[in-house]
Protein backbone atom coordinates (compact mmCIF):
# COMPACT_ATOMS: atom_id res chain seq x y z
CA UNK A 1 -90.86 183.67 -109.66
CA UNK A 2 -92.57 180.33 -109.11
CA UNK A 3 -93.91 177.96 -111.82
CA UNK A 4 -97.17 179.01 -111.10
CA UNK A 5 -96.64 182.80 -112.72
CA UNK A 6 -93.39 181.94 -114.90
CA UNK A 7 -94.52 182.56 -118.44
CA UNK A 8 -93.62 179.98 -121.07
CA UNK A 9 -90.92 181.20 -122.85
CA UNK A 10 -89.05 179.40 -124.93
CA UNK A 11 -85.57 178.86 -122.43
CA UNK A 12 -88.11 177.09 -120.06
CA UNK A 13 -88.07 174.51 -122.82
CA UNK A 14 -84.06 173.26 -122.37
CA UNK A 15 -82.95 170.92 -120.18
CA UNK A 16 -82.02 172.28 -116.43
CA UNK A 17 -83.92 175.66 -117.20
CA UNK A 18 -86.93 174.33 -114.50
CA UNK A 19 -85.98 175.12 -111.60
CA UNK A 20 -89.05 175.48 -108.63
CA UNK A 21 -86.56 176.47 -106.00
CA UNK A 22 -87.01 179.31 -104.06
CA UNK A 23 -82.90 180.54 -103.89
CA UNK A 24 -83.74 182.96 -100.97
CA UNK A 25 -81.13 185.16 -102.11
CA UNK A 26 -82.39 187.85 -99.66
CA UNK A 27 -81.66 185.51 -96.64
CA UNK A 28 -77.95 183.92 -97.64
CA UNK A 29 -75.58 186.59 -95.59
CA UNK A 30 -77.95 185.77 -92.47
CA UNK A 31 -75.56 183.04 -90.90
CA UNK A 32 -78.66 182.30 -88.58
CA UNK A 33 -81.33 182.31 -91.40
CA UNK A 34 -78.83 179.64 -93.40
CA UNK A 35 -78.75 177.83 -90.03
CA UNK A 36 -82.31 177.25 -88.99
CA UNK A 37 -82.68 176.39 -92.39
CA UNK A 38 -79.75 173.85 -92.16
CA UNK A 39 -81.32 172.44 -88.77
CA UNK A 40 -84.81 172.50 -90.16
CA UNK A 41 -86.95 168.80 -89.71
CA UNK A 42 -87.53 168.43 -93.50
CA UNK A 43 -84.26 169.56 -94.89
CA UNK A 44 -83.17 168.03 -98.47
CA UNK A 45 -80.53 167.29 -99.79
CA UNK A 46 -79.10 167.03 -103.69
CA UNK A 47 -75.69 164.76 -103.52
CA UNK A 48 -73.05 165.07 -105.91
CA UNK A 49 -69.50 162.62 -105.89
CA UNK A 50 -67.49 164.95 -107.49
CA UNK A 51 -68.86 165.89 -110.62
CA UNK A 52 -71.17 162.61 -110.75
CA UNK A 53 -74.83 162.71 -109.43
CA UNK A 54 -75.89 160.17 -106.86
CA UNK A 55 -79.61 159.30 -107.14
CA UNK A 56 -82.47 157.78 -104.89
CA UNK A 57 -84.07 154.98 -106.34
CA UNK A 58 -87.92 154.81 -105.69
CA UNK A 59 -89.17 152.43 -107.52
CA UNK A 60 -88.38 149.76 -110.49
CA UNK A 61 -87.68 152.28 -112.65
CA UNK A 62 -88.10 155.81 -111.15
CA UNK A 63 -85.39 157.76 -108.52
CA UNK A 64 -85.11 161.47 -107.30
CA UNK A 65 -82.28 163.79 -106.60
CA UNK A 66 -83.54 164.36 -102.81
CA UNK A 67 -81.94 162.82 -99.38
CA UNK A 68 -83.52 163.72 -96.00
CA UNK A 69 -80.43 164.00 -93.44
CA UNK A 70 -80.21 160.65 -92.86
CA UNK A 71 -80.09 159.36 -95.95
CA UNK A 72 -77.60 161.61 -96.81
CA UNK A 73 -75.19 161.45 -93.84
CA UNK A 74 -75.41 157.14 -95.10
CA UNK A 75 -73.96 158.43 -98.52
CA UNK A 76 -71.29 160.64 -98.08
CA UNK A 77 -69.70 162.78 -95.07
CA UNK A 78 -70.18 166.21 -96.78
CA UNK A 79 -67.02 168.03 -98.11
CA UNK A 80 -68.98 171.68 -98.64
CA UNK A 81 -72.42 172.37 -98.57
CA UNK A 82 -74.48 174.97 -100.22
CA UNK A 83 -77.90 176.41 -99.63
CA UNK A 84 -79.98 176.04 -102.98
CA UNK A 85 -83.43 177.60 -101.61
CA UNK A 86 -86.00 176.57 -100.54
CA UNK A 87 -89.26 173.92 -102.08
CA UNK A 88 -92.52 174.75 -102.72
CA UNK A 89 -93.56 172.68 -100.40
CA UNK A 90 -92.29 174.35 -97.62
CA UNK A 91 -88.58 171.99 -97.43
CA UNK A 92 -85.10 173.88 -97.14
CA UNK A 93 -82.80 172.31 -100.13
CA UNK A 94 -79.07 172.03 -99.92
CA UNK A 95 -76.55 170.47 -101.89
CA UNK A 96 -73.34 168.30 -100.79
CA UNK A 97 -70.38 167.50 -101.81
CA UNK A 98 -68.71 164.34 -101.24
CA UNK A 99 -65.49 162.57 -102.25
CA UNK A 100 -65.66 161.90 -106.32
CA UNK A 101 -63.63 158.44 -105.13
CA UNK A 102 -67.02 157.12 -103.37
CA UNK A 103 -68.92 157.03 -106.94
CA UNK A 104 -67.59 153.97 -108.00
CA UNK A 105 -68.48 151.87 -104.69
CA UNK A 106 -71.96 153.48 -104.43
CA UNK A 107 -72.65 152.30 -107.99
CA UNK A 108 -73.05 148.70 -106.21
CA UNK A 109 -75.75 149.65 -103.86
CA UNK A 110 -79.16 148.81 -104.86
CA UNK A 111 -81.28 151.73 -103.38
CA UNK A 112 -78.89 154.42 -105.72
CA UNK A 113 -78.45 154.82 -109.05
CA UNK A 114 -75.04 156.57 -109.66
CA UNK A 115 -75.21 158.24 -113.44
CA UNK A 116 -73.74 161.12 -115.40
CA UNK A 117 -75.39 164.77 -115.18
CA UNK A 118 -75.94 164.39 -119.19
CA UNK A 119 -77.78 160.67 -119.08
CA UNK A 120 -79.91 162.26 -115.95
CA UNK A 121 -81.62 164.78 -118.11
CA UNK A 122 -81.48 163.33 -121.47
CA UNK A 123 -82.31 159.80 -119.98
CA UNK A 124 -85.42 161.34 -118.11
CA UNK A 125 -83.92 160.02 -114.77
CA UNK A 126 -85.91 161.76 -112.28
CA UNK A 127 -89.12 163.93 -112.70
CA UNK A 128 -88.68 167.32 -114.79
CA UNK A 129 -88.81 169.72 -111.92
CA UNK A 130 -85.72 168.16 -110.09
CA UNK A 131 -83.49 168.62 -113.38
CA UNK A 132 -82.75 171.87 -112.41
CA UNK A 133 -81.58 171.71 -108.86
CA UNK A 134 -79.75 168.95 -109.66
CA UNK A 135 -77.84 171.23 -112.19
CA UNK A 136 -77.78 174.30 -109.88
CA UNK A 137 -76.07 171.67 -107.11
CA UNK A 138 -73.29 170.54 -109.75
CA UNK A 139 -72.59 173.87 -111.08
CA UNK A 140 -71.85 175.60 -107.42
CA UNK A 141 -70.78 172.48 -105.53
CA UNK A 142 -67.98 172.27 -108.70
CA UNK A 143 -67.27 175.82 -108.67
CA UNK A 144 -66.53 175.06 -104.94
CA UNK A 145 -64.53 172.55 -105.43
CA UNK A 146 -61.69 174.30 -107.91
CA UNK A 147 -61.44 177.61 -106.05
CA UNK A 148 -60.74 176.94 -102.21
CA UNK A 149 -57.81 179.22 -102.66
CA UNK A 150 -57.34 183.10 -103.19
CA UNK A 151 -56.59 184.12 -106.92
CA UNK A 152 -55.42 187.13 -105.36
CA UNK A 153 -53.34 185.95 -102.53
CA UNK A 154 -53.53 182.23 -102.59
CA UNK A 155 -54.79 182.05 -98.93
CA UNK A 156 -57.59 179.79 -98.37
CA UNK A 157 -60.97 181.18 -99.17
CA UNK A 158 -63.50 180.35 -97.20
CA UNK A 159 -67.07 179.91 -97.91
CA UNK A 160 -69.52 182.29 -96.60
CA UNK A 161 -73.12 183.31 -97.61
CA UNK A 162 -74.88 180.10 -97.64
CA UNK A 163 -72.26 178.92 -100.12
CA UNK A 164 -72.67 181.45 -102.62
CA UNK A 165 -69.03 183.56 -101.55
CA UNK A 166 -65.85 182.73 -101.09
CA UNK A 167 -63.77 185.35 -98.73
CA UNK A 168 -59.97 185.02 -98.67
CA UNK A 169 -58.97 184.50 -94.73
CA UNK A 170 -55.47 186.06 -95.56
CA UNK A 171 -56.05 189.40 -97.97
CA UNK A 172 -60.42 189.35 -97.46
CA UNK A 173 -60.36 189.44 -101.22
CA UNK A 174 -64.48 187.87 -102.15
CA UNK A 175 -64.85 185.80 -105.24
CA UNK A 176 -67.94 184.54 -106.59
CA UNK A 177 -69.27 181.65 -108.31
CA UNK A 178 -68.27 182.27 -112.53
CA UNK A 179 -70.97 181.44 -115.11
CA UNK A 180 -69.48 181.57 -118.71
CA UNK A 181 -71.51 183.07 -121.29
CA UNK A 182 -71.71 181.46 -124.72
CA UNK A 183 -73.51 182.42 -127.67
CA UNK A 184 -75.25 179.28 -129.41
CA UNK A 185 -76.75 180.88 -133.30
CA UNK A 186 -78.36 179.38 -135.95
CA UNK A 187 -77.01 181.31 -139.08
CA UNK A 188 -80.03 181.56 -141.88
CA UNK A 189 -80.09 182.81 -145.64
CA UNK A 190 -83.65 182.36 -147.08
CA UNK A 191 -85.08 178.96 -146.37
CA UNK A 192 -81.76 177.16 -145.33
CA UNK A 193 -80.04 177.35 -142.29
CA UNK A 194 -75.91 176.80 -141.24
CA UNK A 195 -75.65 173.74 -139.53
CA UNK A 196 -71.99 172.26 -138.57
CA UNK A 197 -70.47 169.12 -136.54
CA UNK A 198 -67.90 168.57 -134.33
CA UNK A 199 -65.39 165.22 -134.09
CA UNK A 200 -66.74 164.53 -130.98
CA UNK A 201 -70.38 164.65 -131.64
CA UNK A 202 -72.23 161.58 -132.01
CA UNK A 203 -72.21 160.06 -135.99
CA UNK A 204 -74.17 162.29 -138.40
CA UNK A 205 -75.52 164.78 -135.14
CA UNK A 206 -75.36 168.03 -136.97
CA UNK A 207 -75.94 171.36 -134.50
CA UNK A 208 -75.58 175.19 -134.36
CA UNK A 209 -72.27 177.05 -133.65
CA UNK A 210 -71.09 178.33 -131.11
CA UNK A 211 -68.33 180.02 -129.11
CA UNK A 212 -67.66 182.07 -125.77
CA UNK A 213 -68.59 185.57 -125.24
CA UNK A 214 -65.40 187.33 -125.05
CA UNK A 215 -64.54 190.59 -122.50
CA UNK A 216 -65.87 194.08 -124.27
CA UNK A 217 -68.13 191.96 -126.64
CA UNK A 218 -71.96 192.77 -126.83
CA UNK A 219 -73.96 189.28 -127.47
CA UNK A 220 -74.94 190.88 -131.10
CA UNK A 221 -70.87 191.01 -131.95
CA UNK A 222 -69.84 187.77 -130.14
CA UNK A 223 -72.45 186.08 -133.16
CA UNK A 224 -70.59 188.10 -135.17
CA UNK A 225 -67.40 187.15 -134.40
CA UNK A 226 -68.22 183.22 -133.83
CA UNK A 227 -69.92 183.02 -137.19
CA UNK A 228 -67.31 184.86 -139.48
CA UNK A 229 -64.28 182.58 -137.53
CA UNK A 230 -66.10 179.55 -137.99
CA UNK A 231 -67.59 179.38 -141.06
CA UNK A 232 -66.35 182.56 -143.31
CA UNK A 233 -70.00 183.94 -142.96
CA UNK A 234 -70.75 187.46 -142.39
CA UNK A 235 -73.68 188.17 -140.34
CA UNK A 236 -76.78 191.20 -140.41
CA UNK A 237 -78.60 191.37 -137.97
CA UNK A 238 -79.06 188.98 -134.70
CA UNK A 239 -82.17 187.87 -132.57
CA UNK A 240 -82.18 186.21 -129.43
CA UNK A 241 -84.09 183.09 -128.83
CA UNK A 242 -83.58 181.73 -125.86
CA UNK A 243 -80.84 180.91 -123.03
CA UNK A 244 -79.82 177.91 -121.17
CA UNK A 245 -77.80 177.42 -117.95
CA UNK A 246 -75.41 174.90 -118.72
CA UNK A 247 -73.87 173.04 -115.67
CA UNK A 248 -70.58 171.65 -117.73
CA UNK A 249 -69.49 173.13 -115.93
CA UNK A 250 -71.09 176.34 -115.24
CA UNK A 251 -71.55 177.93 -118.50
CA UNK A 252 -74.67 180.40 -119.64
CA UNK A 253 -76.11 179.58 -123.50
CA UNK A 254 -77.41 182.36 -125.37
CA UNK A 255 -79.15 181.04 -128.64
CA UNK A 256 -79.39 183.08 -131.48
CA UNK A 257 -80.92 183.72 -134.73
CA UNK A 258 -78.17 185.18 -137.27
CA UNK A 259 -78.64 186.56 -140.79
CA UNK A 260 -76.16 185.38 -143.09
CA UNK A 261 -75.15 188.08 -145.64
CA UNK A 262 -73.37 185.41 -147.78
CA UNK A 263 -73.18 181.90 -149.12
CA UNK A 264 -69.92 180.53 -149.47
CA UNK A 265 -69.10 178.81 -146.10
CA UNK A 266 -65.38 178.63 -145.18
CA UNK A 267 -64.88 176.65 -142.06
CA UNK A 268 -62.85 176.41 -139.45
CA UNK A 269 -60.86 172.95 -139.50
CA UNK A 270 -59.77 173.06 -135.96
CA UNK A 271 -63.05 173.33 -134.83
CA UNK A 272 -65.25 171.78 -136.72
CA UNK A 273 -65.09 168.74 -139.38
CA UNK A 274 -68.12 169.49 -141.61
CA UNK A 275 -70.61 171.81 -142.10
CA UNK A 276 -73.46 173.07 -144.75
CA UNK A 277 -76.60 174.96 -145.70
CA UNK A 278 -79.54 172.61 -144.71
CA UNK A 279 -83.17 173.46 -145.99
CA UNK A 280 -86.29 173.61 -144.02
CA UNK A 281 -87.50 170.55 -144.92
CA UNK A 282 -84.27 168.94 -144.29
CA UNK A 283 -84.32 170.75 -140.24
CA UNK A 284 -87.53 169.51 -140.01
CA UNK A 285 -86.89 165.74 -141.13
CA UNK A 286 -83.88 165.72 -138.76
CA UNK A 287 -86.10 167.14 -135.47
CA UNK A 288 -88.40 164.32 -136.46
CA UNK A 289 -85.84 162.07 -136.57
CA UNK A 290 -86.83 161.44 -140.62
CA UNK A 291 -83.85 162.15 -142.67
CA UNK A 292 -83.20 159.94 -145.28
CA UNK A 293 -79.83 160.40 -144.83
CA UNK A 294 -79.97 159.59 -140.92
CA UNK A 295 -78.59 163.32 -140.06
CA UNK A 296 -79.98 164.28 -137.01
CA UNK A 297 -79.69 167.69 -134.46
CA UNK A 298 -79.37 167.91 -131.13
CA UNK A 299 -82.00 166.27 -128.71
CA UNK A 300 -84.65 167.97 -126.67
CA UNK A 301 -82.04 168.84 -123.65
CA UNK A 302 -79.86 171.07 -125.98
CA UNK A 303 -80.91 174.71 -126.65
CA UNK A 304 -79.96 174.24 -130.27
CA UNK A 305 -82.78 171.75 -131.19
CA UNK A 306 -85.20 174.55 -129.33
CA UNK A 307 -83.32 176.93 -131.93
CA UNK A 308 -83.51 175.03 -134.93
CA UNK A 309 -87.27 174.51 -133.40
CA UNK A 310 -88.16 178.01 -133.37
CA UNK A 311 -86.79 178.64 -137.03
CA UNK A 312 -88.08 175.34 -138.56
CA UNK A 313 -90.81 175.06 -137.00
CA UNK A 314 -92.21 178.78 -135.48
CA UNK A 315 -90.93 180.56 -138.58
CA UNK A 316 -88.81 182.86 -136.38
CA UNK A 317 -86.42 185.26 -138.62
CA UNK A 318 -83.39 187.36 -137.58
């Protein structure tokens, strides 16, 4: 579905959700489809040292994820390549890997900007619509890059399908790119809402919980599970919000709505170092970035501020 008829939902709201490419999923087992593609005049490329993002500068202050051929080939000889889809404009998009060890000398050329995936999006690095590809191209080009071997066998696997299969040379055992699913759930009692913090977090950055969706585990239960382990809360019912693909690196958010059935908050002290009931008012000063107290959630990139959003702000209940 293109931009054009996507409807606004609320997961088109978190960062790396946009995405305009065409994948062309239909066309990725036709080796010759892939290649004229490949060999095509106006082919693009996304670049990506490792796990760090290499980007065009086009201006003062402005740069985009895309290289034609030859700009690429003057960045990086390619260590896999992947076929992302295809533009709206018409352009065949792939993305390349190259050593992680060229980052650091690229970082002193003046027409590239060499920066974290995170500081891309949160930063506003290059224009909304590339945020996406850029985070498809990380997430398969890493995937790529940690399973060149047979889990089965340990033969080398080789990449087929435009990039989007691995098949074992030795055993012909296929494996396919992993997204992790993790529920992300704001847990609500009234008018006040669970909100916790890790150590690592920034200072007084205050967010939802979350936790990985385990094997046998509906979405529902995984909230379930997550919110009782974390915080000694048991949970009624559940509504989804929203999701978020993730590229760090290749994870799947599900955000959540949760309806605590209790008050007293226990929490988990391996997990998380603090955590209590906020009020509206309170969610609200802190997406504002108003609290008296200097608290503050999760920026516009995370799928938790669109969660706290839709409570707080949309009056969305479990």
């Amino acid at each position: 579905m293109n931009d054009a008829s996507r409807p606004r939902e609320r997961s088109a709201l978190t960062g790396f959700a946009t995405n305009p490419l065409d994948r062309r999923g239909d066309q990725r087992d036709q080796p010759d489809a892939v290649a004229r593609y490949r060999a095509s005049p106006g082919t693009r490329h996304v670049i990506v040292a490792g796990e760090t993002p290499i980007l065009r500068r086009t201006g003062p202050e402005s740069q985009t994820i895309w290289f034609d051929e030859k700009q690429a080939d003057g960045v990086g000889k390619a260590l896999d390549e992947v076929f992302l889809g295809v533009h709206p404009d018409g352009d065949a998009c792939f993305g390349r890997l190259i050593e992680r060890q060229l980052a650091d000398a690229l970082r002193e050329r003046e027409d590239l900007l060499v920066s974290d995936l995170r500081s891309v999006a949160l930063k506003r690095l290059v224009p909304p619509e590339e945020v996406g590809p850029l985070g498809e191209a990380k997430a398969i080009l890493d995937w790529h890059a940690r399973h060149r071997f047979c889990a089965n066998c340990g033969g080398p696997a080789l990449m087929v399908s435009g990039g989007w299969r691995r098949e074992c040379a030795q055993c012909g055992a296929l494996h396919f790119p992993r997204t992790d699913p993790v529920v992300i759930m704001l847990a609500v009692r009234g008018d006040k809402c669970l909100l916790a913090r890790q150590a690592r977090f920034a200072p007084k950055m205050y967010s939802c919980i979350a936790g990985f969706l385990e094997p046998g585990e509906t979405l529902e239960d995984a909230v379930r599970r997550e919110t009782w382990e974390e915080a000694g809360l048991r949970t009624g019912a559940v509504r989804y919000v929203a999701s978020q693909p993730w590229p760090f690196p290749s994870s799947l958010m599900i955000g959540c709505i949760a309806e605590a059935l209790n008050d007293d908050i226990v929490l988990d002290g391996t997990e998380l170092e603090d955590g209590r009931w906020f009020s509206r008012e309170e969610a609200l000063l802190m997406i504002d970035g108003r609290h008296p107290d200097g608290l503050a959630c999760p920026q516009h990139i995370a799928i938790a501020n669109t969660i706290l959003k839709a409570w707080a702000v949309d009056g969305e209940e479990p």
